[in-house]
C-alpha atoms as a PDB file:
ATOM      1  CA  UNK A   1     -43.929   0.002  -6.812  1.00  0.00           C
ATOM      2  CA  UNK A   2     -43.451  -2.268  -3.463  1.00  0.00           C
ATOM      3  CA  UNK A   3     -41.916  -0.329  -0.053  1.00  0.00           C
ATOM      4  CA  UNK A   4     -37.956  -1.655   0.709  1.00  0.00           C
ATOM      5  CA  UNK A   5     -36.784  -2.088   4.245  1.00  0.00           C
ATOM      6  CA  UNK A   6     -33.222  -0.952   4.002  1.00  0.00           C
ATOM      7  CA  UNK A   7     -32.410  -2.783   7.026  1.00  0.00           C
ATOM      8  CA  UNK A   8     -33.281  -5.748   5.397  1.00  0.00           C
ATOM      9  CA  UNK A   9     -28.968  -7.017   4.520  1.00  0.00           C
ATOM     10  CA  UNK A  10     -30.894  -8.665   1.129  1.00  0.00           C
ATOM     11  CA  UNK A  11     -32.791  -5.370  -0.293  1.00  0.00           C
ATOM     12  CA  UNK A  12     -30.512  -3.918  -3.011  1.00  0.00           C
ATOM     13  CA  UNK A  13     -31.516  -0.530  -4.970  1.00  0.00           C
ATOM     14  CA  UNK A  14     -31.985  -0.323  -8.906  1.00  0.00           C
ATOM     15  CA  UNK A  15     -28.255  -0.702  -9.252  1.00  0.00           C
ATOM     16  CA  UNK A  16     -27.684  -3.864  -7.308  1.00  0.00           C
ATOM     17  CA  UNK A  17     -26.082  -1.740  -4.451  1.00  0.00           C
ATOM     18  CA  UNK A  18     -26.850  -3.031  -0.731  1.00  0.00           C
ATOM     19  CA  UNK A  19     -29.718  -0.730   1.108  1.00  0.00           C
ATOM     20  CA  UNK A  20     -28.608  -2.193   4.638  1.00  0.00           C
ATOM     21  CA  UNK A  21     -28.820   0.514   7.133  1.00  0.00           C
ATOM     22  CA  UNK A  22     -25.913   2.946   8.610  1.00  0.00           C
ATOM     23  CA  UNK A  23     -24.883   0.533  11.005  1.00  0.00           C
ATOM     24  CA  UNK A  24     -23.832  -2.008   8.385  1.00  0.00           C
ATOM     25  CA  UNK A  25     -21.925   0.872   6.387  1.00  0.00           C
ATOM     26  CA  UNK A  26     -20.070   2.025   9.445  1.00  0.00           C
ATOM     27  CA  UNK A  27     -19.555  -2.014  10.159  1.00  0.00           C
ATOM     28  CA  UNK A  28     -18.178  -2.791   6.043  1.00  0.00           C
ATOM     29  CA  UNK A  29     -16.106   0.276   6.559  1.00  0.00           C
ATOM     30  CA  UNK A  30     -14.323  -0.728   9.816  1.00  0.00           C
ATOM     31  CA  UNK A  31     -11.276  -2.947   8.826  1.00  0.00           C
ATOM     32  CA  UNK A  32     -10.569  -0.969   5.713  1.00  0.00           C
ATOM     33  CA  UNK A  33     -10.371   2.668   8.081  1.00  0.00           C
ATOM     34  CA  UNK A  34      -8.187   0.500  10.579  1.00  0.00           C
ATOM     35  CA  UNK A  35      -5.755  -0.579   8.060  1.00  0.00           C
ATOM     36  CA  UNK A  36      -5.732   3.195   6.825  1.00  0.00           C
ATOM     37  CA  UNK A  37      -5.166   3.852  10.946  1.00  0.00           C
ATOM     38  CA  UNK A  38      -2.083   1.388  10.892  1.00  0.00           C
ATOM     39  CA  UNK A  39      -0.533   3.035   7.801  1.00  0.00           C
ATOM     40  CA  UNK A  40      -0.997   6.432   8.485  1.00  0.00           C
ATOM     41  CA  UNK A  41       0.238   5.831  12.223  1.00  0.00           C
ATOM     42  CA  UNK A  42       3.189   4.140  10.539  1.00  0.00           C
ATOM     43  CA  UNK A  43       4.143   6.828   8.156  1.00  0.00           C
ATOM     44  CA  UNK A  44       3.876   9.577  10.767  1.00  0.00           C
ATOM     45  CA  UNK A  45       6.318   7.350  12.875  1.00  0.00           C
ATOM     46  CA  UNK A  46       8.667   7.212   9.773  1.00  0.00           C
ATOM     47  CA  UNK A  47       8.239  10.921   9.572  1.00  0.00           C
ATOM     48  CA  UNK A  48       8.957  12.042  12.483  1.00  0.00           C
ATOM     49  CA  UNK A  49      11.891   9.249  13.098  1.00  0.00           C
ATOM     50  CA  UNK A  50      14.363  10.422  10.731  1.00  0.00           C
ATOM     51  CA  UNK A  51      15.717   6.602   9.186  1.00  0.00           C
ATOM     52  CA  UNK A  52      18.362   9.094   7.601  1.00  0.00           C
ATOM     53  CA  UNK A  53      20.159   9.165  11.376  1.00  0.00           C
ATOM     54  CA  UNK A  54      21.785   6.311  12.239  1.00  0.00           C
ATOM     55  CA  UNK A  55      20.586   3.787  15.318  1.00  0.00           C
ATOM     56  CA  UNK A  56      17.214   4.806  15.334  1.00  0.00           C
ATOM     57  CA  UNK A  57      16.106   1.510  12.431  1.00  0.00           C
ATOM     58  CA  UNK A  58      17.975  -1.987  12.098  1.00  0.00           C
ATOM     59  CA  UNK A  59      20.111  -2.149   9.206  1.00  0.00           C
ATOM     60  CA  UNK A  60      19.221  -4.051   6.097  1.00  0.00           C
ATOM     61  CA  UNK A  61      20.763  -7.809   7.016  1.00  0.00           C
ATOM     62  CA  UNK A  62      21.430  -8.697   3.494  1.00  0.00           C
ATOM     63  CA  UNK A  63      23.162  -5.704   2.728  1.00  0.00           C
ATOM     64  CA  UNK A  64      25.146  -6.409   5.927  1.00  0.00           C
ATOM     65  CA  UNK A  65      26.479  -9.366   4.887  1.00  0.00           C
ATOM     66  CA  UNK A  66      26.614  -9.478   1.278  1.00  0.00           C
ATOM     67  CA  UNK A  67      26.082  -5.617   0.270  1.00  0.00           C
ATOM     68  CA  UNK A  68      23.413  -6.406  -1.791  1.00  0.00           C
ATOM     69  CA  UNK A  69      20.496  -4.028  -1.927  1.00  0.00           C
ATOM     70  CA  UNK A  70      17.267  -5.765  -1.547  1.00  0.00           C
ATOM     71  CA  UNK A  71      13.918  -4.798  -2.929  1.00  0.00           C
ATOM     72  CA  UNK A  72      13.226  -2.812   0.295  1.00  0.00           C
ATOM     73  CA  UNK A  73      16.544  -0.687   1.047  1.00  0.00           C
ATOM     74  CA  UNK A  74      15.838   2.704   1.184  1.00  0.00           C
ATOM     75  CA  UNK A  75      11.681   2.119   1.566  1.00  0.00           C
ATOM     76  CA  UNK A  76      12.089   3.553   5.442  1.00  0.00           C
ATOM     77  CA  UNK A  77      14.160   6.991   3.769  1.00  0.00           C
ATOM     78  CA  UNK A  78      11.110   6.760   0.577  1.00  0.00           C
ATOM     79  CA  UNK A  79       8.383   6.908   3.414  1.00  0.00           C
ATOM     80  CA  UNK A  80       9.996   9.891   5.361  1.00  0.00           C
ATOM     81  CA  UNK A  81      10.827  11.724   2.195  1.00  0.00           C
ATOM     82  CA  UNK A  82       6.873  10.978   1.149  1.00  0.00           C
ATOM     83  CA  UNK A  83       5.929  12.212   4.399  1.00  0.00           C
ATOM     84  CA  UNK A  84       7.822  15.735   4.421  1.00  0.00           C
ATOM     85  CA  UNK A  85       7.014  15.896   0.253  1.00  0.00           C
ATOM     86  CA  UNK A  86      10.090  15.362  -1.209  1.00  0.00           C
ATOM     87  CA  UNK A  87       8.949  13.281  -3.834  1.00  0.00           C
ATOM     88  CA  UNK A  88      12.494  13.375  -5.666  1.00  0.00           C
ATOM     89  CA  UNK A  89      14.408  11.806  -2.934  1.00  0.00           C
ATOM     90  CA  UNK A  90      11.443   9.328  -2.185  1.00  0.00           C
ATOM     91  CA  UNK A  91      12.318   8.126  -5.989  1.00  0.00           C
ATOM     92  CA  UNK A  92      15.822   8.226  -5.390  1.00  0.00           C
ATOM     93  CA  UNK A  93      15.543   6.361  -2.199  1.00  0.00           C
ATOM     94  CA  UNK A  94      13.182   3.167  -3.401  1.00  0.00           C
ATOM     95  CA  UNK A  95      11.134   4.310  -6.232  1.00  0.00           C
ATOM     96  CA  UNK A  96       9.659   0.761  -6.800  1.00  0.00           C
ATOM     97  CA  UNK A  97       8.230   1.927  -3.116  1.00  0.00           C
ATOM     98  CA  UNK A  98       6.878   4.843  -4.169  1.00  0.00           C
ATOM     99  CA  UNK A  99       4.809   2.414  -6.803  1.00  0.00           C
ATOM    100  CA  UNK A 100       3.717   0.404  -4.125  1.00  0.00           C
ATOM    101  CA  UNK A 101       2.312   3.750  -1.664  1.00  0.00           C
ATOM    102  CA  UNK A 102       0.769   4.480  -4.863  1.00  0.00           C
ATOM    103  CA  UNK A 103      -1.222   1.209  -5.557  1.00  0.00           C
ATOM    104  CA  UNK A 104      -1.667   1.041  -1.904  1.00  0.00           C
ATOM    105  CA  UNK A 105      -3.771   4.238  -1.812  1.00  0.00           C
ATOM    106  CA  UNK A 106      -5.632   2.887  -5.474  1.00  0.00           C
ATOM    107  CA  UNK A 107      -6.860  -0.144  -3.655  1.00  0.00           C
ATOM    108  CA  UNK A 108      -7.494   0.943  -0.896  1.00  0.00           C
ATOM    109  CA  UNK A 109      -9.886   3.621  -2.509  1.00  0.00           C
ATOM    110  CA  UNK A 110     -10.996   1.143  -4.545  1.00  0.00           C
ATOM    111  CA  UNK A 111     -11.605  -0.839  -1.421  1.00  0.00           C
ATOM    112  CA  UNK A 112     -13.618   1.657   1.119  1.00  0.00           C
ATOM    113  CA  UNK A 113     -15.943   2.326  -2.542  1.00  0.00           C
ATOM    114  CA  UNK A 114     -17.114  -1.430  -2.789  1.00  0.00           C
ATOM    115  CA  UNK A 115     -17.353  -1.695   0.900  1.00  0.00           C
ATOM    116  CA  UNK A 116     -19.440   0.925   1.174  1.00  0.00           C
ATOM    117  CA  UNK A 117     -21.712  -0.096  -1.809  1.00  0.00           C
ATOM    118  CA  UNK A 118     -21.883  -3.589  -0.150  1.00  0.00           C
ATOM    119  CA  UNK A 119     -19.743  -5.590  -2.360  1.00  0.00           C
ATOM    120  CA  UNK A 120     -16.509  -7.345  -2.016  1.00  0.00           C
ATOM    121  CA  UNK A 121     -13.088  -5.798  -3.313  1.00  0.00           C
ATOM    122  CA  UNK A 122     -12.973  -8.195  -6.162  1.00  0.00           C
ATOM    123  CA  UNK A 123      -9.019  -8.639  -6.258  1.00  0.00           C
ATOM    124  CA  UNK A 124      -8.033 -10.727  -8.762  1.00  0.00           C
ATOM    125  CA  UNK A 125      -4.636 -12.403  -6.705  1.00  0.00           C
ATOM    126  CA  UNK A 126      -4.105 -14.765  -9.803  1.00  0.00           C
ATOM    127  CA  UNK A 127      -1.184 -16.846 -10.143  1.00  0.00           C
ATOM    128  CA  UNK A 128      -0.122 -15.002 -13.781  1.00  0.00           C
ATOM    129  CA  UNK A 129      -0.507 -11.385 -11.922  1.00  0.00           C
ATOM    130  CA  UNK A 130       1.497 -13.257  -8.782  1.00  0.00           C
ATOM    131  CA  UNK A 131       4.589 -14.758 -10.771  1.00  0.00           C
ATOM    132  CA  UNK A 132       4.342 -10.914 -12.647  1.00  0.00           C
ATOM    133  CA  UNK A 133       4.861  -9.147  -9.206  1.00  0.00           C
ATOM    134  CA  UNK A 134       7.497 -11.226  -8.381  1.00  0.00           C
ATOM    135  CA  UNK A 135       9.113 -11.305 -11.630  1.00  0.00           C
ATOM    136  CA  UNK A 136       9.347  -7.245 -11.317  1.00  0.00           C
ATOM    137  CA  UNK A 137      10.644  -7.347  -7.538  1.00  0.00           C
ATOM    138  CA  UNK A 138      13.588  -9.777  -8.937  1.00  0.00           C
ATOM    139  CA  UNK A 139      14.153  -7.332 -11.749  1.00  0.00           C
ATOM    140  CA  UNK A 140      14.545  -4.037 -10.047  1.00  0.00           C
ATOM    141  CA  UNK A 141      16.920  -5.865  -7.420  1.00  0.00           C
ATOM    142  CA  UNK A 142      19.014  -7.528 -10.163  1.00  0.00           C
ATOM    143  CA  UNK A 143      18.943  -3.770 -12.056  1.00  0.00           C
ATOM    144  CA  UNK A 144      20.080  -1.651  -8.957  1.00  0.00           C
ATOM    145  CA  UNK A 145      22.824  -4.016  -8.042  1.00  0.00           C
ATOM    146  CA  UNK A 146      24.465  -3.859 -11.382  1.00  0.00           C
ATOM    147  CA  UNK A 147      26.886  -0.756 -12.357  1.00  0.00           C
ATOM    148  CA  UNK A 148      24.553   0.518 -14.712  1.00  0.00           C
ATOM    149  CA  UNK A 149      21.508   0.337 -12.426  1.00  0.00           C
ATOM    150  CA  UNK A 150      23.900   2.974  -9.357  1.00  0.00           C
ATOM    151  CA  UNK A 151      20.557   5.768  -9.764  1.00  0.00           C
ATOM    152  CA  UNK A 152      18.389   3.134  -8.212  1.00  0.00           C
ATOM    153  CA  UNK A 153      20.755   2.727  -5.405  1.00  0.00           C
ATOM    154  CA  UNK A 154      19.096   4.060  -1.920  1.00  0.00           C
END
């Protein structure tokens, strides 16, 4: 058995996880905590700024001009309803925003784990998983502008 100096950034334990020192943790887990800062700061703005009373957000400008509802309509009244924990009218409002608080927090969990251990977030941004996000976005704003697509109206 040989001694490790955790604050050596190289040593690694049995299970390939980084031994640097407290420091280095607290350092890995900086950006991920601020962007957790920056959303939570922006949800309890959203909360407390009702974006169901007019004038306090800019309208949507493309359902201005062409009253079509775009992928984000209704994701300011999803976040306030989220906030206060109506869940129901956060679906009703943008439920393809509720997915996306959802995945946020999973990779962002995901995220502070392998920081933490020492080891990048691994996200695989590939051009089939790309073309699939966008391919989904286009599909739930050609659904809830059809007649038969009204319940996913904000």
């Amino acid at each position: 058995m040989h001694d490790v100096n955790a604050d050596d950034p190289r040593a690694t334990d049995s299970q390939g996880t980084t031994l640097s020192g407290v420091g280095s943790v607290s350092r890995r887990l900086a950006v991920p905590a601020g962007v957790l800062a920056a959303v939570v700061g922006a949800f309890a703005y959203v909360g407390a700024v009702d974006p169901n009373e007019p004038g306090h957000y800019p309208a949507c400008p493309l359902l201005q001009v062409t009253g079509i509802y775009c992928p984000g309509c209704g994701g300011l009244r999803s976040a306030h309803a989220v906030v206060h924990g109506d869940f129901a009218a956060a679906l009703q409002d943008n439920a393809l925003a509720v997915v996306g608080y959802a995945l946020f927090a999973v990779v962002w969990t995901v995220w502070v784990i392998r920081a933490a251990r020492g080891r990048p977030i691994g996200l695989d941004l590939s051009p089939v998983r790309l073309w699939t996000a966008g391919a989904l976005l286009l599909v739930f704003t050609v659904v809830r502008n059809l007649p038969f697509g009204g319940w996913l109206h904000p």
